[in-house]
C-alpha atoms as a PDB file:
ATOM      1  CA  UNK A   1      18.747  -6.134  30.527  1.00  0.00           C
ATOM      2  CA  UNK A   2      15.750  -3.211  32.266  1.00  0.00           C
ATOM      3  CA  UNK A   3      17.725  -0.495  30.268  1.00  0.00           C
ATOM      4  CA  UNK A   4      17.857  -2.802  26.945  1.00  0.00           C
ATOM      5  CA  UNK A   5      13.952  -3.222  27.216  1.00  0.00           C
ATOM      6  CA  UNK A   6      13.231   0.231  28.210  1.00  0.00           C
ATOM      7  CA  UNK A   7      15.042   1.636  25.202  1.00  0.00           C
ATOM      8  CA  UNK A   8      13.350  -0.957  22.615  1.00  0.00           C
ATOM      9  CA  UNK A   9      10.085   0.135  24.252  1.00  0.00           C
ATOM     10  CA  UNK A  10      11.274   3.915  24.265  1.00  0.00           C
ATOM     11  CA  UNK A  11      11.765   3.558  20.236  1.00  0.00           C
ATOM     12  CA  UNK A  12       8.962   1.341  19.784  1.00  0.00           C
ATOM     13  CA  UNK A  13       6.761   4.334  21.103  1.00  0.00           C
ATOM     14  CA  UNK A  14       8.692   6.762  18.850  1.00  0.00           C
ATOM     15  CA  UNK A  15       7.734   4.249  15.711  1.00  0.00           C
ATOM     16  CA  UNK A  16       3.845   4.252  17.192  1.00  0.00           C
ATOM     17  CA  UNK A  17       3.682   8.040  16.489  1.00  0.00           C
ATOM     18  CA  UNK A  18       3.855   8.466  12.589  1.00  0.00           C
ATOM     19  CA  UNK A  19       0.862   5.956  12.832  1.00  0.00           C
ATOM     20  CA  UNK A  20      -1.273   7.425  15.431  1.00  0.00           C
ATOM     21  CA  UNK A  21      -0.832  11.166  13.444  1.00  0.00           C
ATOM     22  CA  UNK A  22      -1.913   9.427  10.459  1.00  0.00           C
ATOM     23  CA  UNK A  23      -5.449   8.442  12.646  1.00  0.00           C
ATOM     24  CA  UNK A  24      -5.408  11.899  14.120  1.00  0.00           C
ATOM     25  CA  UNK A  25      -5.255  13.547  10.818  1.00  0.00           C
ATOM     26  CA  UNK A  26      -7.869  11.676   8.825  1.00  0.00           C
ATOM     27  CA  UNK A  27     -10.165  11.533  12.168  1.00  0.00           C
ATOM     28  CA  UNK A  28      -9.279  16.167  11.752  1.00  0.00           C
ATOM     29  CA  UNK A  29     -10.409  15.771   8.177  1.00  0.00           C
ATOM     30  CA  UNK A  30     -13.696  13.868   8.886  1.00  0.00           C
ATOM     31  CA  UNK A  31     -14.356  16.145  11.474  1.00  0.00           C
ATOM     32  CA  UNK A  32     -13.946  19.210   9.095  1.00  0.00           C
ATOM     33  CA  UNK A  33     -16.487  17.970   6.518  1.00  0.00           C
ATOM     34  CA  UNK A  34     -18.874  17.600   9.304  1.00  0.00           C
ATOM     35  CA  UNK A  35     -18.263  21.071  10.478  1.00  0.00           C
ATOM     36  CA  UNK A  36     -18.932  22.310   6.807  1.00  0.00           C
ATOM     37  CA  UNK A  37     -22.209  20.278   5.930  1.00  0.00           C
ATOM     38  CA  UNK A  38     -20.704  17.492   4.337  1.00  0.00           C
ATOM     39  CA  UNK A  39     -20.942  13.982   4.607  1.00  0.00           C
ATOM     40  CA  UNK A  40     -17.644  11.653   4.612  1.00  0.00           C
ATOM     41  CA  UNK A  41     -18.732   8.020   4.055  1.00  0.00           C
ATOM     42  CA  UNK A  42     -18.365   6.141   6.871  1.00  0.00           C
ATOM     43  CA  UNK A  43     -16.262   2.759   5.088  1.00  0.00           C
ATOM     44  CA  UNK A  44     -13.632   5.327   4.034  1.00  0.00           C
ATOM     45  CA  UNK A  45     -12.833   6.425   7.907  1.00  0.00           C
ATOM     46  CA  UNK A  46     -12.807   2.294   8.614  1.00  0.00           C
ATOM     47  CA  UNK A  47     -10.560   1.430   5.896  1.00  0.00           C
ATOM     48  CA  UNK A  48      -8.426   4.120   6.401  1.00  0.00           C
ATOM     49  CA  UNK A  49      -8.397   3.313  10.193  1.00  0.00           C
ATOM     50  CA  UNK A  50      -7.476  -0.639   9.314  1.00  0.00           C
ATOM     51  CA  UNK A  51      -4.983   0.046   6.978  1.00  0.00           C
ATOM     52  CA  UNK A  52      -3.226   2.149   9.518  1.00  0.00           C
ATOM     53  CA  UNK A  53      -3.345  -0.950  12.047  1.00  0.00           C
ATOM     54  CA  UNK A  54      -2.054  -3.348   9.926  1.00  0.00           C
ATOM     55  CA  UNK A  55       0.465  -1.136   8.621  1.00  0.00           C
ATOM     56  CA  UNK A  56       2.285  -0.757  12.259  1.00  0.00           C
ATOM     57  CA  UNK A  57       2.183  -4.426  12.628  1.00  0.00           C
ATOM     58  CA  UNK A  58       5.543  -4.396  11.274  1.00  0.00           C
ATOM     59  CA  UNK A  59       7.142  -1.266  13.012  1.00  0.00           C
ATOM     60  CA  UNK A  60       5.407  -1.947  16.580  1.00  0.00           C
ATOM     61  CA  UNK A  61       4.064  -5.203  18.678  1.00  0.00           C
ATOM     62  CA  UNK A  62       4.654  -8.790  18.605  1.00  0.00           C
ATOM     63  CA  UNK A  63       4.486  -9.362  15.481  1.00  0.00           C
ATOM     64  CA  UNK A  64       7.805  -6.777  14.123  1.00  0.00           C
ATOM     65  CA  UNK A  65       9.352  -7.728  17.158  1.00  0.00           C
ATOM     66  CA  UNK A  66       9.056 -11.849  16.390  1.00  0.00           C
ATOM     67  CA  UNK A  67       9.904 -10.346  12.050  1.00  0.00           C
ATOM     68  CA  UNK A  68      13.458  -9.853  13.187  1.00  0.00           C
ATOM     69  CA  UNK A  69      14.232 -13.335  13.861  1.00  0.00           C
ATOM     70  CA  UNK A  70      11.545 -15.579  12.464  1.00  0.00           C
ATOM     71  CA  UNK A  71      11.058 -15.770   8.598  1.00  0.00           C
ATOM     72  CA  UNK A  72       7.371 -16.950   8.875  1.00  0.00           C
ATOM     73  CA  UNK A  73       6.161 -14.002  11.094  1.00  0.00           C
ATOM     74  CA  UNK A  74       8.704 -11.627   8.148  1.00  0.00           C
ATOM     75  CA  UNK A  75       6.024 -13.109   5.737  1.00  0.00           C
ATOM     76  CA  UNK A  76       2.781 -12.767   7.538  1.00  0.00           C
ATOM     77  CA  UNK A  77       4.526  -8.538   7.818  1.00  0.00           C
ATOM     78  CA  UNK A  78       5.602  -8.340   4.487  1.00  0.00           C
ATOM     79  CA  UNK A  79       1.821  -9.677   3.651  1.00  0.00           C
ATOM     80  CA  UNK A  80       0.051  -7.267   5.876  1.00  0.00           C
ATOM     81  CA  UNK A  81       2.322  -4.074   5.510  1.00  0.00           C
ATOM     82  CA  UNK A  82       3.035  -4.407   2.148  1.00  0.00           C
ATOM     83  CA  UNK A  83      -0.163  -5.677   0.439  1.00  0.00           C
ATOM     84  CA  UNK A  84      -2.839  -5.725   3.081  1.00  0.00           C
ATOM     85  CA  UNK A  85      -2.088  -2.096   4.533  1.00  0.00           C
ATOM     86  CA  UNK A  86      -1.901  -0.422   1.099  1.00  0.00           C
ATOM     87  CA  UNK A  87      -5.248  -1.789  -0.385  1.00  0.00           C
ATOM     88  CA  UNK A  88      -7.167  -0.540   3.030  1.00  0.00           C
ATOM     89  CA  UNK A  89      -5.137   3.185   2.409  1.00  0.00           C
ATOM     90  CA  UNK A  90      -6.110   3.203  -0.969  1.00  0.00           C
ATOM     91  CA  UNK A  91      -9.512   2.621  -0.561  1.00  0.00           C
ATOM     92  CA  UNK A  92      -9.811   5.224   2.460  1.00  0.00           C
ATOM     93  CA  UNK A  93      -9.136   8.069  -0.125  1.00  0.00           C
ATOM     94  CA  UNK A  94      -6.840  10.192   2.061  1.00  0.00           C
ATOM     95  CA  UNK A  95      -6.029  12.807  -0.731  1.00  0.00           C
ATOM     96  CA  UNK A  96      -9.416  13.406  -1.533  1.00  0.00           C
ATOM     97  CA  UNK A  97     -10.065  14.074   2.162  1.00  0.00           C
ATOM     98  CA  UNK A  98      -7.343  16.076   2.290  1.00  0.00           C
ATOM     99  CA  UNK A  99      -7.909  18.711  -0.644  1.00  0.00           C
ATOM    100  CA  UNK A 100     -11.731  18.669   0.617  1.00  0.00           C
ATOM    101  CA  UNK A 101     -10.457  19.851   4.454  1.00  0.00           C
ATOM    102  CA  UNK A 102      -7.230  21.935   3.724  1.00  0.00           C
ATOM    103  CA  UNK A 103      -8.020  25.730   2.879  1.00  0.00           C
ATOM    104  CA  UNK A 104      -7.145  26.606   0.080  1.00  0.00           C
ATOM    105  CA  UNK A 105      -3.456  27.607  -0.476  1.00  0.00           C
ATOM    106  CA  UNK A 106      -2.616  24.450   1.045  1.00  0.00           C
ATOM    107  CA  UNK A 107      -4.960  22.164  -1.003  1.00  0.00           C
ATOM    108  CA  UNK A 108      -3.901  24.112  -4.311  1.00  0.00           C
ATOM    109  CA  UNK A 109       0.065  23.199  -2.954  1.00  0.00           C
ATOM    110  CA  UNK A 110      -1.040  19.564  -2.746  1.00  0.00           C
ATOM    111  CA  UNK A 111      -2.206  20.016  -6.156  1.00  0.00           C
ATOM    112  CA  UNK A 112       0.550  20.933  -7.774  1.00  0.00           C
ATOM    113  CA  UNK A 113       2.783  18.208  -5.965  1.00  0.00           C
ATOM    114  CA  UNK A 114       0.655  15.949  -6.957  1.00  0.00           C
ATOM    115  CA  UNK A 115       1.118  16.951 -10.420  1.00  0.00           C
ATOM    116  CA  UNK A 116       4.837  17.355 -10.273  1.00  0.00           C
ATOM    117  CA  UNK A 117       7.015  15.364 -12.478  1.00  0.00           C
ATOM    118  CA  UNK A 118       8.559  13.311  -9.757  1.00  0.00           C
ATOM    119  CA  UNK A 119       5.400  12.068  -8.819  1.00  0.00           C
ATOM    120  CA  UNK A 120       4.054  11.089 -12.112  1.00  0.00           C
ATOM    121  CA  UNK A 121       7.015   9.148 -12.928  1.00  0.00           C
ATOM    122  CA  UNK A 122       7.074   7.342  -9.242  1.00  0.00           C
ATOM    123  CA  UNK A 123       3.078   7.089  -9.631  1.00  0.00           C
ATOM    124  CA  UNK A 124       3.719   5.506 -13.369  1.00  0.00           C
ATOM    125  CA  UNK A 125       2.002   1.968 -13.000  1.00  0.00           C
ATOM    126  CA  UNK A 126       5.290   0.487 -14.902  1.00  0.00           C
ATOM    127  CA  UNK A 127       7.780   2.190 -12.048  1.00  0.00           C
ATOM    128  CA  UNK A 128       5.707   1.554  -9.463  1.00  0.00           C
ATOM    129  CA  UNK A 129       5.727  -2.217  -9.818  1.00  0.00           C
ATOM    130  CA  UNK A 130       9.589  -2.186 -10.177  1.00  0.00           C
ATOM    131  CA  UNK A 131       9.548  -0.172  -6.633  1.00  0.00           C
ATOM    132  CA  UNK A 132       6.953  -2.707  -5.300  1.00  0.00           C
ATOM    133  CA  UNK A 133       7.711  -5.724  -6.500  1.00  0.00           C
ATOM    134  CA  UNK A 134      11.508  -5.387  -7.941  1.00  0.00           C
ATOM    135  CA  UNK A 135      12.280  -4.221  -4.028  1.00  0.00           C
ATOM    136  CA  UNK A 136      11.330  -7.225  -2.647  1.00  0.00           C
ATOM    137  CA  UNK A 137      13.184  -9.409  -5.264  1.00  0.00           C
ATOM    138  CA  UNK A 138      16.847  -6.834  -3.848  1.00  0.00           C
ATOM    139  CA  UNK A 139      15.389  -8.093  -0.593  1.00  0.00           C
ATOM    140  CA  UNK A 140      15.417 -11.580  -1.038  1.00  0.00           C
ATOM    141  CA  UNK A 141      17.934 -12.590  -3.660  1.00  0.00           C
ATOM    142  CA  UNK A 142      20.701  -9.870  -2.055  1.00  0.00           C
ATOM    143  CA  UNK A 143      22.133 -10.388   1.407  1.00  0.00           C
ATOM    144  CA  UNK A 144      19.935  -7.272   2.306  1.00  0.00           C
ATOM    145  CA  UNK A 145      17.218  -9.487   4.306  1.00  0.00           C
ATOM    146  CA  UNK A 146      19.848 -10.869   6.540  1.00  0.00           C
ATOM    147  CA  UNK A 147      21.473  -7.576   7.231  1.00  0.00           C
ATOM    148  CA  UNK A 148      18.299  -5.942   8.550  1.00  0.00           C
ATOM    149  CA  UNK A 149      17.238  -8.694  11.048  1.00  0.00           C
ATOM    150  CA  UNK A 150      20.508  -7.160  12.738  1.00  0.00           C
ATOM    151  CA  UNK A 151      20.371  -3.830  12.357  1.00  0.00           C
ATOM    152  CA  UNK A 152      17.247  -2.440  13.933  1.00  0.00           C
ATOM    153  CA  UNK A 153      17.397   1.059  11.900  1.00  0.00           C
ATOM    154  CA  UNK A 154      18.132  -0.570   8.660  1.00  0.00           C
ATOM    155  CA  UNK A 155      14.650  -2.980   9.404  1.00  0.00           C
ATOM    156  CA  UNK A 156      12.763   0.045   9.550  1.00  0.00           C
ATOM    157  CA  UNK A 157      14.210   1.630   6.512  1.00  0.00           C
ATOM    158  CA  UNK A 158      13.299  -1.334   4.589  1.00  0.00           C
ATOM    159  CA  UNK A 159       9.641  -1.785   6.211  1.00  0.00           C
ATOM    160  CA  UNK A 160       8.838   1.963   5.388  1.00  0.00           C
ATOM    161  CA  UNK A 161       9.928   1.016   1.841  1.00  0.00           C
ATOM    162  CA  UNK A 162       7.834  -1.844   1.118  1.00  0.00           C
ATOM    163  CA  UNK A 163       4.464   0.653   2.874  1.00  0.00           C
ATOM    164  CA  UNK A 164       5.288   3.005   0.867  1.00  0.00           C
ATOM    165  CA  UNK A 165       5.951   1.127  -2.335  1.00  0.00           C
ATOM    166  CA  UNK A 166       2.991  -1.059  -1.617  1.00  0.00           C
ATOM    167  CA  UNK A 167       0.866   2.211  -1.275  1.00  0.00           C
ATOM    168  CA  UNK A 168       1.847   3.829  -4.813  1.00  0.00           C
ATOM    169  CA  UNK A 169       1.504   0.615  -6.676  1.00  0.00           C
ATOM    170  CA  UNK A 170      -1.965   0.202  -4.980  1.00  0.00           C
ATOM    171  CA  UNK A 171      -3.144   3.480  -5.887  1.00  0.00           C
ATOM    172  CA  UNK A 172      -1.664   3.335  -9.297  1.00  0.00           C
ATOM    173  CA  UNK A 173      -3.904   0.213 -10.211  1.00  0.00           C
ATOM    174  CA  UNK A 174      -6.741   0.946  -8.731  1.00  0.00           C
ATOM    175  CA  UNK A 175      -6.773   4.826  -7.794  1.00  0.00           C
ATOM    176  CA  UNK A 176      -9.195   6.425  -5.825  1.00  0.00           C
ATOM    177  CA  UNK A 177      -8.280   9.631  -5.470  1.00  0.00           C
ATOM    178  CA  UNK A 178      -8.073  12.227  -8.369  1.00  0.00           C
ATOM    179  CA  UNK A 179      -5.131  11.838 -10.212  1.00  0.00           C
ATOM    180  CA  UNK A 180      -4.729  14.180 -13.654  1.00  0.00           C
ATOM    181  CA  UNK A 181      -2.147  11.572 -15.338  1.00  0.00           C
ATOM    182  CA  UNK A 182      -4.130   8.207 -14.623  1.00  0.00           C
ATOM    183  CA  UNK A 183      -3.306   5.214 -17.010  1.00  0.00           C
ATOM    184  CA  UNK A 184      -5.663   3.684 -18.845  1.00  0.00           C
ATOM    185  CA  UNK A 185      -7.237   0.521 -17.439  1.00  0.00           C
ATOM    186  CA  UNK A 186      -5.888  -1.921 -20.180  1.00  0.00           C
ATOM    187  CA  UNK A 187      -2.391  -0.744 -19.127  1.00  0.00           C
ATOM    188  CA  UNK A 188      -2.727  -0.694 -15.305  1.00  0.00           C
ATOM    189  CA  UNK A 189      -4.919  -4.335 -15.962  1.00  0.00           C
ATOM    190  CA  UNK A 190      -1.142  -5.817 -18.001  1.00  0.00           C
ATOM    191  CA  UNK A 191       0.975  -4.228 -15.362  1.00  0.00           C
ATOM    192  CA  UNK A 192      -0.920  -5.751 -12.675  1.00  0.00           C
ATOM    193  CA  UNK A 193      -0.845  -9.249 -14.155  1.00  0.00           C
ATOM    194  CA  UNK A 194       2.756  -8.817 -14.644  1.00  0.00           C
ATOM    195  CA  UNK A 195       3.381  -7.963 -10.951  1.00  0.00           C
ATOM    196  CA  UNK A 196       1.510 -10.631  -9.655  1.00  0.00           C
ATOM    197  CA  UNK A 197       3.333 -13.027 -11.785  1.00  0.00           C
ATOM    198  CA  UNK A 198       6.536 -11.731 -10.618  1.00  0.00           C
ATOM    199  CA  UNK A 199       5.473 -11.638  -7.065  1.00  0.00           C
ATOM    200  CA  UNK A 200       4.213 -15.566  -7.420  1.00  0.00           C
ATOM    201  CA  UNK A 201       7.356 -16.684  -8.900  1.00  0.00           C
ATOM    202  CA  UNK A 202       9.637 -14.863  -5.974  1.00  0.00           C
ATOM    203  CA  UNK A 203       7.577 -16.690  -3.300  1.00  0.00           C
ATOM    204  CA  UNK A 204       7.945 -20.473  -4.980  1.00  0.00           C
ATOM    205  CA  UNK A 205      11.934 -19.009  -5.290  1.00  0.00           C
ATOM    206  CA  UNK A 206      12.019 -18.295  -1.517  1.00  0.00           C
ATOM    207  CA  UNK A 207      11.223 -22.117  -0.720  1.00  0.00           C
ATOM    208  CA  UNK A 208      13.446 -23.415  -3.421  1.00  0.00           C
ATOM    209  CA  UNK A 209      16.584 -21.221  -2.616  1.00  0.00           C
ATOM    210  CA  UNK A 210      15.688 -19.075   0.953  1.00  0.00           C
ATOM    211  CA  UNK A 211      17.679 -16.561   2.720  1.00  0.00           C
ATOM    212  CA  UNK A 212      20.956 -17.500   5.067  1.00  0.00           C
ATOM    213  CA  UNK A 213      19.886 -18.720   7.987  1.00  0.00           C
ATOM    214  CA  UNK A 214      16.241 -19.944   6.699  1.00  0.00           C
ATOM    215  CA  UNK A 215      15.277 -23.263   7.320  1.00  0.00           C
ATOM    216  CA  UNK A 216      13.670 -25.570   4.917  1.00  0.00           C
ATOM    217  CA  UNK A 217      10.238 -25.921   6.813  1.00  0.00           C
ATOM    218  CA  UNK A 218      10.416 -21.997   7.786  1.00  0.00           C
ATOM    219  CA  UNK A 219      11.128 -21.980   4.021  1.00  0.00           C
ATOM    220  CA  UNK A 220       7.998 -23.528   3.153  1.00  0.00           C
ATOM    221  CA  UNK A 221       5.639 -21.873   5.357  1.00  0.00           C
ATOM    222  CA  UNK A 222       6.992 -18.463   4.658  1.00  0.00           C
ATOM    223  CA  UNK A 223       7.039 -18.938   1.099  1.00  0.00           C
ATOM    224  CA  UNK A 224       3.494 -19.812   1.315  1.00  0.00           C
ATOM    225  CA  UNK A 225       2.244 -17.126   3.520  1.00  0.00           C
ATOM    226  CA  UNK A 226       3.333 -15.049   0.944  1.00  0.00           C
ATOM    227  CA  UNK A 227       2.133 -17.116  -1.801  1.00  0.00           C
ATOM    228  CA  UNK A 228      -1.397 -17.958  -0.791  1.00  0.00           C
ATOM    229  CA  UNK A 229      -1.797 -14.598   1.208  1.00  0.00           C
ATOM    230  CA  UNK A 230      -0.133 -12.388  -1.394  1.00  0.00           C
ATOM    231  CA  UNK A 231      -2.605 -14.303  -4.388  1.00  0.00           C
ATOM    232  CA  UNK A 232      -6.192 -13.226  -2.128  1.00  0.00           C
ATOM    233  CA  UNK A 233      -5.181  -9.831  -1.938  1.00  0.00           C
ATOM    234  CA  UNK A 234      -4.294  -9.735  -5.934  1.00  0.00           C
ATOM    235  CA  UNK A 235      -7.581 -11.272  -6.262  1.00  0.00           C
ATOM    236  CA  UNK A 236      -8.939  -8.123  -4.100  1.00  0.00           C
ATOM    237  CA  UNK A 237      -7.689  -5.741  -6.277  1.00  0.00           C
ATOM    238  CA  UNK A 238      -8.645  -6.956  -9.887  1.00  0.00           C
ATOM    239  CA  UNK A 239     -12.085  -7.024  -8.608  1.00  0.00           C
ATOM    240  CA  UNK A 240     -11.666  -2.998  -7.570  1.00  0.00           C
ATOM    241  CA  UNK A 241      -9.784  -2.584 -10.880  1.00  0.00           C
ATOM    242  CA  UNK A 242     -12.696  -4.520 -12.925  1.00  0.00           C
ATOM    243  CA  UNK A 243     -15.301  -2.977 -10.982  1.00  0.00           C
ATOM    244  CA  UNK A 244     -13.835   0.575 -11.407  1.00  0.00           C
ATOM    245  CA  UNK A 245     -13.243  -0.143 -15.108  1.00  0.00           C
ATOM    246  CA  UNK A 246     -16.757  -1.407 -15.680  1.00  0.00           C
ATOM    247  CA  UNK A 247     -18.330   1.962 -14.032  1.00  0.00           C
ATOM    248  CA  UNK A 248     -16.162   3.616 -16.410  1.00  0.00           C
ATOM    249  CA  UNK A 249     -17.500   1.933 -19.555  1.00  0.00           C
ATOM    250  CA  UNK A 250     -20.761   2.389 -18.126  1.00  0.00           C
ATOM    251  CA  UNK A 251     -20.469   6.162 -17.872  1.00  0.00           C
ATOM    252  CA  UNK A 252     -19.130   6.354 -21.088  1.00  0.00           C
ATOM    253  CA  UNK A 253     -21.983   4.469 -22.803  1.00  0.00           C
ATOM    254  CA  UNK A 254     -24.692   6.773 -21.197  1.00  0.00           C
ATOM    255  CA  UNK A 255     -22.330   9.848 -22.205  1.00  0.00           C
ATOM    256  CA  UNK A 256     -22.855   8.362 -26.002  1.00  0.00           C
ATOM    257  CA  UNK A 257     -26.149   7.764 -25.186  1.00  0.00           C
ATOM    258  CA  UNK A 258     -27.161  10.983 -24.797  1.00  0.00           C
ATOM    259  CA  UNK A 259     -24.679  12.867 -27.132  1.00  0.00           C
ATOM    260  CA  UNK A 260     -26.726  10.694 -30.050  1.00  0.00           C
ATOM    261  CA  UNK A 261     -30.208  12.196 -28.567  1.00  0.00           C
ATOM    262  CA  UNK A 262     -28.456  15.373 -28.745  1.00  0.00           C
ATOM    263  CA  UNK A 263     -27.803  14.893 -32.475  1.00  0.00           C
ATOM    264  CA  UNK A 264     -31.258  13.394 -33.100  1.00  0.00           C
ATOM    265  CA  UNK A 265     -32.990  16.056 -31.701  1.00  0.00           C
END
């Protein structure tokens, strides 16, 4: 039983580490723009900082550890790792930090990755919704959700996915780092909709027809954890997406604006 909990705690610190570089490496980057003169705005480093946090709630602490067994606390992870987490990365701007601290062979290699074709297709708005959202309908509707409340490793595997999926449909809605093959906001505004919907109709599916195993009240209250939960932080990001697409209009009307005094004068 003392070497059972020792090893869980053993690979529970191993899990804490990818987290802890990731607030090591912005806190470097901040740091760096100091050093040079420039200022790094302050939300960025604490939405960055959250995002990490609630990110690890589903690899480390209570909360994964009660995920493996109870489908309630599974919904309050998939709501904060998978949709919570990725709006508070997003909005920290961690490439942009990143090409404004790396010298410059490595920034110009982040570049180019960034433009490289396997990106832009996973970064697409249209494939990143089938990653985010499609994912969690394999996860629900396949025997895959039972498997990995066994199988430590294959938990993991699955948690990383729905991060990481959760983080590249974030950033393809609502983007705030430099991207050279951004969609246009009536696209990214349809594919959003669309993905919510989807989402929506996979929680009210979870308390109709829920996983093997799943009770009918942990039914309910999972299903609307992620219901409820998973609508505020849509509701988040079509205000970012409106907002950022009404600074955009704006821009472009004072470009006009001052191309027609151009012509005039």
């Amino acid at each position: 039983m003392h070497a059972h909990a020792s090893a869980s705690t053993s690979f529970e610190l191993i899990l804490a580490v990818p987290f802890l570089a990731a607030l090591l490496g912005y806190a470097v980057g901040v740091l760096a723009q100091r050093r040079r003169g420039r200022r790094w705005p302050w939300y960025r480093s604490v939405s960055w900082s959250a995002g990490v946090v609630l990110a690890s709630t589903g690899f480390v602490g209570p909360l994964a550890t009660a995920s493996h067994g109870d489908f309630v606390a599974h919904m309050w992870v998939h709501l904060l790792v998978g949709m919570a987490a990725p709006l508070f990365l997003v909005w920290g701007a961690p490439v942009t930090l990143a090409l404004r601290s790396l010298h410059v062979v490595p920034a110009r290699r982040l570049s180019r990755l960034l433009r490289a074709r396997p990106v832009r297709f996973v970064t697409t708005p249209i494939v990143a919704a089938l990653l985010n959202v499609g994912g969690l309908w394999v996860l629900y509707m396949t025997p895959l959700y039972e498997a990995m409340q066994d199988n430590l490793l294959l938990h993991v595997v699955v948690m990383t996915h729905v991060l990481l999926a959760g983080f590249v449909f974030t950033a393809a809605i609502i983007p705030t780092d430099p991207t050279p093959h951004r969609a246009g906001f009536l696209h990214r505004a349809i594919v959003a909709v669309l993905a919510f919907a989807a989402h929506g109709v996979l929680a009210k599916t979870l308390y109709a027809d829920p996983p093997v195993g799943v009770g009918a009240a942990d039914a309910l209250l999972g299903s609307q954890v992620m219901f409820v939960g998973g609508d505020l932080v849509d509701i988040a990001i079509v205000t970012v997406l409106c907002a950022q697409w009404y600074r955009a209009a704006g821009r472009r009307a004072g470009l006009g604006v001052r191309e027609g005094r151009r012509v005039v004068a």
